[in-house]
C-alpha atoms as a PDB file:
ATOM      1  CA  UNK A   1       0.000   0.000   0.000  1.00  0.00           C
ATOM      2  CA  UNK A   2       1.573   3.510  -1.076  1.00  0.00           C
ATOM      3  CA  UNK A   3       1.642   5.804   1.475  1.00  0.00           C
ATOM      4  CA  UNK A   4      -1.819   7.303   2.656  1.00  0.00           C
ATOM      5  CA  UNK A   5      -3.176  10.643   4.730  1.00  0.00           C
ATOM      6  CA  UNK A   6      -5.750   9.819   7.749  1.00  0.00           C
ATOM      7  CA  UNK A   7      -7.773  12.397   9.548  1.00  0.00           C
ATOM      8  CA  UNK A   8      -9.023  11.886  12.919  1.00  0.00           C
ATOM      9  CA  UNK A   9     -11.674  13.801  14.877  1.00  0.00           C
ATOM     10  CA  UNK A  10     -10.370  14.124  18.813  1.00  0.00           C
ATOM     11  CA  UNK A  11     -13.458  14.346  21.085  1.00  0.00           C
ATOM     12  CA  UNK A  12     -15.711  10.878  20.927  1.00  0.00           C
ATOM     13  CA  UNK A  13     -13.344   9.644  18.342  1.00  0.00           C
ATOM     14  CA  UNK A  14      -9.796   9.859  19.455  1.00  0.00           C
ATOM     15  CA  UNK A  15     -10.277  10.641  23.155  1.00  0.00           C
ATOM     16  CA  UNK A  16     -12.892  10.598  25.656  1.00  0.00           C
ATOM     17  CA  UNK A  17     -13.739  12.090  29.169  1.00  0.00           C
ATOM     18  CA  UNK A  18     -15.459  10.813  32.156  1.00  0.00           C
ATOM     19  CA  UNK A  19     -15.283  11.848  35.672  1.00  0.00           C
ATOM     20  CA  UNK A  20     -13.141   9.129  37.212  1.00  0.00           C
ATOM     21  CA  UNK A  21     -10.528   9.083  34.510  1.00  0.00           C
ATOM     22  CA  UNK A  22     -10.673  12.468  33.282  1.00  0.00           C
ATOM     23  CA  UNK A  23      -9.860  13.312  29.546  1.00  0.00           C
ATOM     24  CA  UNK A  24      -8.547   9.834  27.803  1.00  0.00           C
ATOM     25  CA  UNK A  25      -6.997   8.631  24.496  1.00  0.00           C
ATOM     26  CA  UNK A  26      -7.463   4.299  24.548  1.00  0.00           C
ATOM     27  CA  UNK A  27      -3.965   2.397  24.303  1.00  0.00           C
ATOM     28  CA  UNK A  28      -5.187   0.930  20.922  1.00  0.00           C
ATOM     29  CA  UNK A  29      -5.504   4.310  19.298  1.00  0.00           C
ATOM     30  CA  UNK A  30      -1.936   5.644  20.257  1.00  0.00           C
ATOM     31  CA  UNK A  31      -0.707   2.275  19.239  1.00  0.00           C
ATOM     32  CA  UNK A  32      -2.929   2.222  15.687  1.00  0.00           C
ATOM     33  CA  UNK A  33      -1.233   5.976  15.433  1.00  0.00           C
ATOM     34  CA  UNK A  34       2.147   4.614  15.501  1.00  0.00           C
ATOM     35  CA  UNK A  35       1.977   1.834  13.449  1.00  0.00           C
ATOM     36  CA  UNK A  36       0.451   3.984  11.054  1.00  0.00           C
ATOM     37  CA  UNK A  37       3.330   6.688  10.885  1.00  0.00           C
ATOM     38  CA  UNK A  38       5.379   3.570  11.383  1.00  0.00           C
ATOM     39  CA  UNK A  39       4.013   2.526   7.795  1.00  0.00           C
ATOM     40  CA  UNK A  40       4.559   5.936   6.167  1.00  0.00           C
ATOM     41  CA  UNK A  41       1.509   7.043   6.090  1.00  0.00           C
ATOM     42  CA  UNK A  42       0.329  11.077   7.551  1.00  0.00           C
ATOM     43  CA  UNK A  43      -1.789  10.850  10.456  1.00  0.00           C
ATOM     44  CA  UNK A  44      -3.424  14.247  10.753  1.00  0.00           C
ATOM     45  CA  UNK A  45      -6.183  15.556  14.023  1.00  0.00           C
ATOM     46  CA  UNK A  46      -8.953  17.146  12.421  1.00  0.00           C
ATOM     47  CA  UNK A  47     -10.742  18.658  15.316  1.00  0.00           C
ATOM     48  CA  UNK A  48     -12.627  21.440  16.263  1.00  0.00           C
ATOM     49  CA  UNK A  49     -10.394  22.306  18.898  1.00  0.00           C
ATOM     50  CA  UNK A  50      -7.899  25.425  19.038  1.00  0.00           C
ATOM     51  CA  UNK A  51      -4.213  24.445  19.358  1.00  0.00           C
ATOM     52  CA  UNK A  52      -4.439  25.862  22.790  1.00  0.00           C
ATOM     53  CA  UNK A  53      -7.193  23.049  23.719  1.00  0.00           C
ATOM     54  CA  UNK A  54      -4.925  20.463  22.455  1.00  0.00           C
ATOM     55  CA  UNK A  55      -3.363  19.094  26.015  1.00  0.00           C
ATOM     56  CA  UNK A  56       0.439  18.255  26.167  1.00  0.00           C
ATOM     57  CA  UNK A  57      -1.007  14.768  26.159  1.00  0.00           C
ATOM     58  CA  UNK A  58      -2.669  14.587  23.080  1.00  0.00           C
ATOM     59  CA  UNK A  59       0.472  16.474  21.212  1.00  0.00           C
ATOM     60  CA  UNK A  60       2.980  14.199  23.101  1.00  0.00           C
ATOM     61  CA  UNK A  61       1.326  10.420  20.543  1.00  0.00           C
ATOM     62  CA  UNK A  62       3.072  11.958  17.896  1.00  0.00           C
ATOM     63  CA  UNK A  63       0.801  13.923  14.678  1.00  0.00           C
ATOM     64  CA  UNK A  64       2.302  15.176  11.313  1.00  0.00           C
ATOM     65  CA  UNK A  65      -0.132  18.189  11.885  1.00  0.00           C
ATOM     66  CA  UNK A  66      -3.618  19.649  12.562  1.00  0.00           C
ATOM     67  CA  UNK A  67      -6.782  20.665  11.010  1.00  0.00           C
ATOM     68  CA  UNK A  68      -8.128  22.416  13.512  1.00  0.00           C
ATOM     69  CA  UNK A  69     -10.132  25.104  15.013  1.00  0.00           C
ATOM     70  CA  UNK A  70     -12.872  23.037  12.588  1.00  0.00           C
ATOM     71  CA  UNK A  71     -11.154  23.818   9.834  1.00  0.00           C
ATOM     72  CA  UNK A  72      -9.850  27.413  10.543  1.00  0.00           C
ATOM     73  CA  UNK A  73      -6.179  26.339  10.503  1.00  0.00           C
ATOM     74  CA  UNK A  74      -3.276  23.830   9.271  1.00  0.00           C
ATOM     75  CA  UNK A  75      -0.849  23.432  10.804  1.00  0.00           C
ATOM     76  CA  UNK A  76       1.892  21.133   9.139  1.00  0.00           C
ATOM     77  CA  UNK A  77       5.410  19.404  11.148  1.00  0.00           C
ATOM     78  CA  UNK A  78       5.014  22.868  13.339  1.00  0.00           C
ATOM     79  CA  UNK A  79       4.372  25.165  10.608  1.00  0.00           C
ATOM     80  CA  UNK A  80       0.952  27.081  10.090  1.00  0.00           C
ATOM     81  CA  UNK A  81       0.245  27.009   6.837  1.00  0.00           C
ATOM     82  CA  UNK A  82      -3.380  28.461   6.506  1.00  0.00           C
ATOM     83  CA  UNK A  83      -5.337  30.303   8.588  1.00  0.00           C
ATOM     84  CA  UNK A  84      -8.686  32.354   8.247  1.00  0.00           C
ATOM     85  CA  UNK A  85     -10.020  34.243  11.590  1.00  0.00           C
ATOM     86  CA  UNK A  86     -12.611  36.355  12.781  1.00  0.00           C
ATOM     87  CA  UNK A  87     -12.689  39.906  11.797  1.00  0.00           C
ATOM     88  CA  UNK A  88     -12.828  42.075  14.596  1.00  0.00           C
ATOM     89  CA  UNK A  89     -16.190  43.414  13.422  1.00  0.00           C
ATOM     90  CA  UNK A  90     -17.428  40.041  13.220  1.00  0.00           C
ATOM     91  CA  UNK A  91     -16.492  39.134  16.983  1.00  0.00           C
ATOM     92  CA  UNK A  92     -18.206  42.010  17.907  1.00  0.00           C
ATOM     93  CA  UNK A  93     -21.228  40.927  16.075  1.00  0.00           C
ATOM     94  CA  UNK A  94     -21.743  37.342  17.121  1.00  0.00           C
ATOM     95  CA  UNK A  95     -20.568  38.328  20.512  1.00  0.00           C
ATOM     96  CA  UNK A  96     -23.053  40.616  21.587  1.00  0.00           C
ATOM     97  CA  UNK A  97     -25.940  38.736  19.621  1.00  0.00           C
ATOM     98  CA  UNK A  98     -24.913  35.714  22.237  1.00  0.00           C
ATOM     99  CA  UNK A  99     -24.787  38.187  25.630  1.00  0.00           C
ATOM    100  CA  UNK A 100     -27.721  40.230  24.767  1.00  0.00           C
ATOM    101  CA  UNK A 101     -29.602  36.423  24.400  1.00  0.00           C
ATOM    102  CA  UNK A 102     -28.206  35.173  27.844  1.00  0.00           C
ATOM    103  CA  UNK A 103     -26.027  32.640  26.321  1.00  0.00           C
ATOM    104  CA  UNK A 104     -22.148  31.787  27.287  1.00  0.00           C
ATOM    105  CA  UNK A 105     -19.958  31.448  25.116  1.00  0.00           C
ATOM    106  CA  UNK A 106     -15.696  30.917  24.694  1.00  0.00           C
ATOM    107  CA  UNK A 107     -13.524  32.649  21.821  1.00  0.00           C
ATOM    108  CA  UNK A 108     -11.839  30.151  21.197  1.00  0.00           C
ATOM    109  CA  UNK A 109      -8.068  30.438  19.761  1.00  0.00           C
ATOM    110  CA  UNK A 110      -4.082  29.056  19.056  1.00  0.00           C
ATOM    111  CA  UNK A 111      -3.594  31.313  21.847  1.00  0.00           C
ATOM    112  CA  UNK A 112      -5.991  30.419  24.215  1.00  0.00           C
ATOM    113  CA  UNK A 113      -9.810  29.935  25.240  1.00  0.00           C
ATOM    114  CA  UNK A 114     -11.698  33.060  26.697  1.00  0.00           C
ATOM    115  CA  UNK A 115     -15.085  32.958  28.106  1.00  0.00           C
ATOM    116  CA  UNK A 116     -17.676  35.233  28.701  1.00  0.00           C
ATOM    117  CA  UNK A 117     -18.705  36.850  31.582  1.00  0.00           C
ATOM    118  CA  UNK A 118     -21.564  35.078  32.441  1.00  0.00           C
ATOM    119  CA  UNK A 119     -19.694  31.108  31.748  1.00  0.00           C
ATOM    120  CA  UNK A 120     -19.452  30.235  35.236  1.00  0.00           C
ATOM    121  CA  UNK A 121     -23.614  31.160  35.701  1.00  0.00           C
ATOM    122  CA  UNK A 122     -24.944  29.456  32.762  1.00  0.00           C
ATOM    123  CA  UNK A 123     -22.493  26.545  33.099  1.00  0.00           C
ATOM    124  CA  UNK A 124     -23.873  26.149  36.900  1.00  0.00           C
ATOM    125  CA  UNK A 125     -27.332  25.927  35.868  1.00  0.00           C
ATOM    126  CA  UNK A 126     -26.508  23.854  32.840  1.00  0.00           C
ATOM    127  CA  UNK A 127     -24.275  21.137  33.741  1.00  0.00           C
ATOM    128  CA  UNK A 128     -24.562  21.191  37.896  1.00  0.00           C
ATOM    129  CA  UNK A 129     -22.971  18.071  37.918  1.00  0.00           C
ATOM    130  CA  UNK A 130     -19.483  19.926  35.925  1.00  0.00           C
ATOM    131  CA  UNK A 131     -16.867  21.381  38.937  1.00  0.00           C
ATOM    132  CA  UNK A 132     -14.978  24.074  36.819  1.00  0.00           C
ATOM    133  CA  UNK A 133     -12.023  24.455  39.054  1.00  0.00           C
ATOM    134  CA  UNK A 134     -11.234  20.418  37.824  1.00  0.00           C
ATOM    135  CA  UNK A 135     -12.594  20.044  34.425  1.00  0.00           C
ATOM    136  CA  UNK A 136     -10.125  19.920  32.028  1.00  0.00           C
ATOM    137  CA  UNK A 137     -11.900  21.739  29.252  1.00  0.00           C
ATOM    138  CA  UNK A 138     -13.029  24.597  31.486  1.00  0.00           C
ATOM    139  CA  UNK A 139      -9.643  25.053  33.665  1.00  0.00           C
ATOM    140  CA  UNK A 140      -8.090  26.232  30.260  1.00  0.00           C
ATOM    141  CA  UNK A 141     -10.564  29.145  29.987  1.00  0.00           C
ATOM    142  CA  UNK A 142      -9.222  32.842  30.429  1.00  0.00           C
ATOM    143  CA  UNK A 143     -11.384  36.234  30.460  1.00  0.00           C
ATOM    144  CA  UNK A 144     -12.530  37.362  27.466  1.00  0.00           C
ATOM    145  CA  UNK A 145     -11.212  40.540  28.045  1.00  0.00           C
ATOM    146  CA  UNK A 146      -7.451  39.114  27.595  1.00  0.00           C
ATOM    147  CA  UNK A 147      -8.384  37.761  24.148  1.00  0.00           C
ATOM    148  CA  UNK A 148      -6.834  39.157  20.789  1.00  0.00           C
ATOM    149  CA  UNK A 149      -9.632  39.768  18.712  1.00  0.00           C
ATOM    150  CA  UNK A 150      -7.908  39.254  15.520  1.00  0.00           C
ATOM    151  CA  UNK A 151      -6.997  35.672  16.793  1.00  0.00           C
ATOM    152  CA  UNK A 152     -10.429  34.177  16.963  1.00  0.00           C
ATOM    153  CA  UNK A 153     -10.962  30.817  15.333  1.00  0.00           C
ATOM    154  CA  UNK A 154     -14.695  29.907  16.147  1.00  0.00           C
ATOM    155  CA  UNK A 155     -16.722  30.639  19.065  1.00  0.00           C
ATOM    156  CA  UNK A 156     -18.685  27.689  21.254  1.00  0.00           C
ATOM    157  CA  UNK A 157     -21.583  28.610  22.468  1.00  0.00           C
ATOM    158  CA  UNK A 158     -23.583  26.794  25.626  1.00  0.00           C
ATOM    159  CA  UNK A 159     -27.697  28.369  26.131  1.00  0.00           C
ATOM    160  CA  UNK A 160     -30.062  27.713  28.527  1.00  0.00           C
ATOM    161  CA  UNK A 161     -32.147  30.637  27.466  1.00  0.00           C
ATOM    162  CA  UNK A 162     -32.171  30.203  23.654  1.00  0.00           C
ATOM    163  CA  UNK A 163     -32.792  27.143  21.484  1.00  0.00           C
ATOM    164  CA  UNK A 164     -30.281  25.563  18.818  1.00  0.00           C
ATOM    165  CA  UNK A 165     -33.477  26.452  16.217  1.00  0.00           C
ATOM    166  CA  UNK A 166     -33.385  29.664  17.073  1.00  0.00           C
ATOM    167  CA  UNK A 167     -30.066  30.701  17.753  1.00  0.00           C
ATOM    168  CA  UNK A 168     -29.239  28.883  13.950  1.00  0.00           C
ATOM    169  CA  UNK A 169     -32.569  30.866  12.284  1.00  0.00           C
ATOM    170  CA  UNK A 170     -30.872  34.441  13.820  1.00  0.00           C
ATOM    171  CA  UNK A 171     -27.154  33.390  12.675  1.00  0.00           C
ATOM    172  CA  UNK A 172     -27.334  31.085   9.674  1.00  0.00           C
ATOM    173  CA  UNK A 173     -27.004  33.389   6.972  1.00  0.00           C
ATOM    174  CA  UNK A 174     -23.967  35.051   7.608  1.00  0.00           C
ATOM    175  CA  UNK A 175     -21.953  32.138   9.705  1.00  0.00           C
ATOM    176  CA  UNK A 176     -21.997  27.966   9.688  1.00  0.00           C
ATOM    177  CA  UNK A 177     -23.597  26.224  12.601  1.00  0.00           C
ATOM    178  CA  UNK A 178     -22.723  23.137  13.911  1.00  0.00           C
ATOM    179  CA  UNK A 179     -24.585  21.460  17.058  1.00  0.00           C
ATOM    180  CA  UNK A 180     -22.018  20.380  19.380  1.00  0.00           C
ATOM    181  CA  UNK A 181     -20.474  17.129  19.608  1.00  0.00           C
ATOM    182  CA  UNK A 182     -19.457  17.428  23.316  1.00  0.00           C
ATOM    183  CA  UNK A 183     -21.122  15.742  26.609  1.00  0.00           C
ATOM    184  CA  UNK A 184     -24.480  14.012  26.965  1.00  0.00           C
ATOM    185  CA  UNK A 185     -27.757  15.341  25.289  1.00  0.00           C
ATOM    186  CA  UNK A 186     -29.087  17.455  28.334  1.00  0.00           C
ATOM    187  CA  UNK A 187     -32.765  18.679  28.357  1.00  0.00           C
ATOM    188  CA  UNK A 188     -33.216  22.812  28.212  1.00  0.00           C
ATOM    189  CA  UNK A 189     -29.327  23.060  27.085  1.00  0.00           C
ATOM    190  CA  UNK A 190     -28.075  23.831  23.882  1.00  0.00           C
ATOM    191  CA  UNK A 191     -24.563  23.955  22.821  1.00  0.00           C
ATOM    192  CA  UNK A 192     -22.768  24.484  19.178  1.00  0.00           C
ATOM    193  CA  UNK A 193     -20.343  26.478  16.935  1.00  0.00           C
ATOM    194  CA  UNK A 194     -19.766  28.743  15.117  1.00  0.00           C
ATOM    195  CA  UNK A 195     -17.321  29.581  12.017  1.00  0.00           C
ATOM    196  CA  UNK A 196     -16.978  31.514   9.127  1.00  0.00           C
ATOM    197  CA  UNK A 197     -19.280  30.547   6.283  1.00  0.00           C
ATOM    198  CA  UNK A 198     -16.503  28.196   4.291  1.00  0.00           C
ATOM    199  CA  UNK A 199     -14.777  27.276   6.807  1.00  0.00           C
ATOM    200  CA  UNK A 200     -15.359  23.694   7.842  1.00  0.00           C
ATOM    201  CA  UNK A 201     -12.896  20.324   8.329  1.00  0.00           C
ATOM    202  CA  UNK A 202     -13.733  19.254   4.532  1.00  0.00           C
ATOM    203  CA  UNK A 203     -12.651  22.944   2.946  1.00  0.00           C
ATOM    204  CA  UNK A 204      -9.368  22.875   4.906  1.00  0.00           C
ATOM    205  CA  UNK A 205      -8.998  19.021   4.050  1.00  0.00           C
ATOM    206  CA  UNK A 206      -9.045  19.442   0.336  1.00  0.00           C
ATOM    207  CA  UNK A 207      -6.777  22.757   0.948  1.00  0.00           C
ATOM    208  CA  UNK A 208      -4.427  20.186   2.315  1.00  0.00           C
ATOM    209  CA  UNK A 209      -4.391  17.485   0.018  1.00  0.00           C
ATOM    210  CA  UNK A 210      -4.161  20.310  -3.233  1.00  0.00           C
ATOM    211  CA  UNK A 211      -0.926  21.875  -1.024  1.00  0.00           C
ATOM    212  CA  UNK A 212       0.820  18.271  -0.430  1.00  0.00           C
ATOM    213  CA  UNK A 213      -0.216  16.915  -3.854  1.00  0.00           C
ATOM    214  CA  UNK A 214      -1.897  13.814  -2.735  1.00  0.00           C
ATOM    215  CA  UNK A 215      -4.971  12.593  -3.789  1.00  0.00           C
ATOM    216  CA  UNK A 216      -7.933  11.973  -2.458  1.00  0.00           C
ATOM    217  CA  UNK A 217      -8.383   8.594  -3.266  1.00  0.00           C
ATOM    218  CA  UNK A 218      -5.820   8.144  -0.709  1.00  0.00           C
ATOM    219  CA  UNK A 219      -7.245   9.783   2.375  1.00  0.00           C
ATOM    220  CA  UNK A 220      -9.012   8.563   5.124  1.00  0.00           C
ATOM    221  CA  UNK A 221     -11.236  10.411   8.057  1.00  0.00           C
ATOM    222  CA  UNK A 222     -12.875   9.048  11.298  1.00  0.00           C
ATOM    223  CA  UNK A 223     -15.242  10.863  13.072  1.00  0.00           C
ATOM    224  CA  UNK A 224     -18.402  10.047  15.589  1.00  0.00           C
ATOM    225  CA  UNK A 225     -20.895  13.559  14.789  1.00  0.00           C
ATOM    226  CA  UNK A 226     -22.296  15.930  12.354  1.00  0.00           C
ATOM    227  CA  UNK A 227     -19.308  18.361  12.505  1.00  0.00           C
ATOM    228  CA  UNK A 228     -17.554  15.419  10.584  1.00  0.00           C
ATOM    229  CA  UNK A 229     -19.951  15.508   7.785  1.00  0.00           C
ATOM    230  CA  UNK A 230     -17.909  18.070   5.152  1.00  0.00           C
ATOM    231  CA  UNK A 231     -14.352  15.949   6.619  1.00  0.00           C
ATOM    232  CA  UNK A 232     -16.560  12.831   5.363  1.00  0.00           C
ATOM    233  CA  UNK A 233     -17.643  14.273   1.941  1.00  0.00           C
ATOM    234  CA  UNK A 234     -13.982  15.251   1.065  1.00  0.00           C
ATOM    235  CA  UNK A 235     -12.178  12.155   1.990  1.00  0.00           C
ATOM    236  CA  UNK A 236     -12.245   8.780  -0.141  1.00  0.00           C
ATOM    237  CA  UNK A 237     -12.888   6.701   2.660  1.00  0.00           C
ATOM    238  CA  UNK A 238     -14.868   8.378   5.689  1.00  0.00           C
ATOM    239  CA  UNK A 239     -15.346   5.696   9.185  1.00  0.00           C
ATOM    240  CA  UNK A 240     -17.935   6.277  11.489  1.00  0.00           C
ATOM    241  CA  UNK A 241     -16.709   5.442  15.420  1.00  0.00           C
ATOM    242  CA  UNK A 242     -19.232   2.447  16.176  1.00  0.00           C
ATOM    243  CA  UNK A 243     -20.343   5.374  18.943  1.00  0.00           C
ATOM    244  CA  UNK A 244     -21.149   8.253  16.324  1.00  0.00           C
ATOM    245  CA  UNK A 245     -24.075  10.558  17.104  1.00  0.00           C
ATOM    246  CA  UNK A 246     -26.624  12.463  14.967  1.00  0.00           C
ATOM    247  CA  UNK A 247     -26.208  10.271  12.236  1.00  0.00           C
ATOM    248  CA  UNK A 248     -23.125  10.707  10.476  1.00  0.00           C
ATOM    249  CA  UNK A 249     -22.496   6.946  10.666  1.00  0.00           C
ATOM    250  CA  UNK A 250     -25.342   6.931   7.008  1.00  0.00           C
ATOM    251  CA  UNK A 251     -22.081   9.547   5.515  1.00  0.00           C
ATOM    252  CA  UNK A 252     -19.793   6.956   6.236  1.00  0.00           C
ATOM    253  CA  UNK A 253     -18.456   4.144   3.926  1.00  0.00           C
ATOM    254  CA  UNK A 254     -17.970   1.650   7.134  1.00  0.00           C
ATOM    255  CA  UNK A 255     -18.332   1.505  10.645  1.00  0.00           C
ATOM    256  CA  UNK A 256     -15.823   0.396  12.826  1.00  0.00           C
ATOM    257  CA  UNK A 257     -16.334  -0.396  17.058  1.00  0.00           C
ATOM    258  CA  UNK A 258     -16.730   2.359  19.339  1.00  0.00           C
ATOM    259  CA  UNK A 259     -14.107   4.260  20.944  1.00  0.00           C
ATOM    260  CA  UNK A 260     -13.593   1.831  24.268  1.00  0.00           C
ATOM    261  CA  UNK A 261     -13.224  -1.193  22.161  1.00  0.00           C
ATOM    262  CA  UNK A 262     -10.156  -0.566  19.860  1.00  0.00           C
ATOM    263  CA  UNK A 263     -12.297   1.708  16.958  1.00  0.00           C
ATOM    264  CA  UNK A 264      -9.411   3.347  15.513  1.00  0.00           C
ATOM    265  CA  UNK A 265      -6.944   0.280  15.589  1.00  0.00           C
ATOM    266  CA  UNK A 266      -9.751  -2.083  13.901  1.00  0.00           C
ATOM    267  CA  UNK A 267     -11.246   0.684  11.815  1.00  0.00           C
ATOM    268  CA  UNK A 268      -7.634   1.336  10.295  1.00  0.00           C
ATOM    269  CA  UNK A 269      -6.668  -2.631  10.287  1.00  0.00           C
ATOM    270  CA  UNK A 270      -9.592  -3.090   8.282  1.00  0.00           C
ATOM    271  CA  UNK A 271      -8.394  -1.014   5.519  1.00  0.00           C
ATOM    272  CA  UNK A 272      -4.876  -2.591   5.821  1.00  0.00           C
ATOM    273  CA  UNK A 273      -3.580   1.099   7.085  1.00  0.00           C
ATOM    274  CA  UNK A 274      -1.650  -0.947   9.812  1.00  0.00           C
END
């Protein structure tokens, strides 16, 4: 097999969370990683994260790069080669649509994550059950007040006082919407993102492949939600974790097992990656 590129989502696909282990990557991923790289093929995260929500963990299995911030950014053996941000104008805009509604939000970026004022009130009434001061995803968050404007990748949003419908009828036309892909389903709490129209996993995929001249009949994705589906439509070969939500698994040429029970080593054995 000549040498091949493989995308993989991070949260419900690569790593998981839970409150007794905290934030987790399975043994048979990081070892499917390396026998990968081993193999010569490119092993790429394509996440939705900012580089700053990477942890040292995550960085430390070895990557020949990112597509991140969903899409956003590349960044390539340490080097960024693309990136498309937030105007200034435009933070303003979506920001004070999301505080005049009530709704938290983070501004999210390679330099850091920065949350809105009212984060720690909405995320109390949300997600009780969340302590801030030891969740990994929150104990990364800075003021928003410290936050370069002109660094802004997407911005997360978490409501209790405005529904996905509505938030994405008031927003649509002039940004893309994804529903998050984070935590359980929780009743009266919406969550999603929010990018640049264009901007997606699949736009900065095919950037990719054009830039390092390598078809697309020889890439690979894995993902679990919906804010895989553009990642899924670009690749040759898109694999659904065995525990995707929302339906992306009917995008997906095969299914491989969940996330806890080896998906990425089996998905990637099946297609003789490894």
């Amino acid at each position: 097999m000549g040498k091949k590129i493989i995308f993989l989502d991070v949260d419900g696909t690569l790593c998981s969370y839970d409150f007794n282990r905290g934030e987790y990557v399975p043994e048979s991923a990081v070892a499917a990683i390396h026998k990968a790289r081993a193999n010569g093929h490119l092993v790429f995260l394509s996440t939705g994260r900012s580089l700053s929500e990477i942890s040292p963990e995550i960085h430390a299995i070895g990557f020949d790069g990112v597509v991140g911030g969903a899409g956003s950014f590349i960044q390539y053996r340490g080097e960024i080669l693309f990136k498309k941000t937030f105007s200034r104008q435009q933070v303003e805009e979506v920001s004070s649509y999301l505080a005049q509604a009530g709704i938290a939000y983070h501004l999210e970026c390679n330099s850091g994550l920065y949350a809105s004022d009212n984060m720690a009130q909405v995320i109390k009434i949300a997600m009780p059950f969340v302590d801030m001061k030891k969740d990994p995803y929150f104990m990364r968050q800075q003021p928003k007040y410290l936050c370069d404007r002109a660094d802004v990748n997407k911005i997360s949003f978490t409501s209790v006082t405005r529904n996905y419908d509505e938030i994405y009828a008031d927003l649509s036309s002039r940004y893309h919407l994804v529903k998050a892909s984070w935590g359980p389903e929780i009743p009266g709490v919406w969550g999603g993102e929010i990018s640049l129209p264009g901007v997606n996993k699949g736009s900065a995929i095919r950037w990719l492949l054009d830039y390092l001249k390598i078809c697309p009949q020889d890439s690979f994705a894995f993902g679990d939600s919906m804010n895989d589906l553009e990642m899924f439509q670009v690749v040759d070969t898109a694999i659904a974790m065995g525990n995707s939500r929302h339906g992306v698994e009917a995008y997906a040429q095969y299914q491989t097992t969940d996330l806890d029970h080896g998906g990425i080593y089996n998905g990637m054995s099946h297609f003789g990656l490894i």
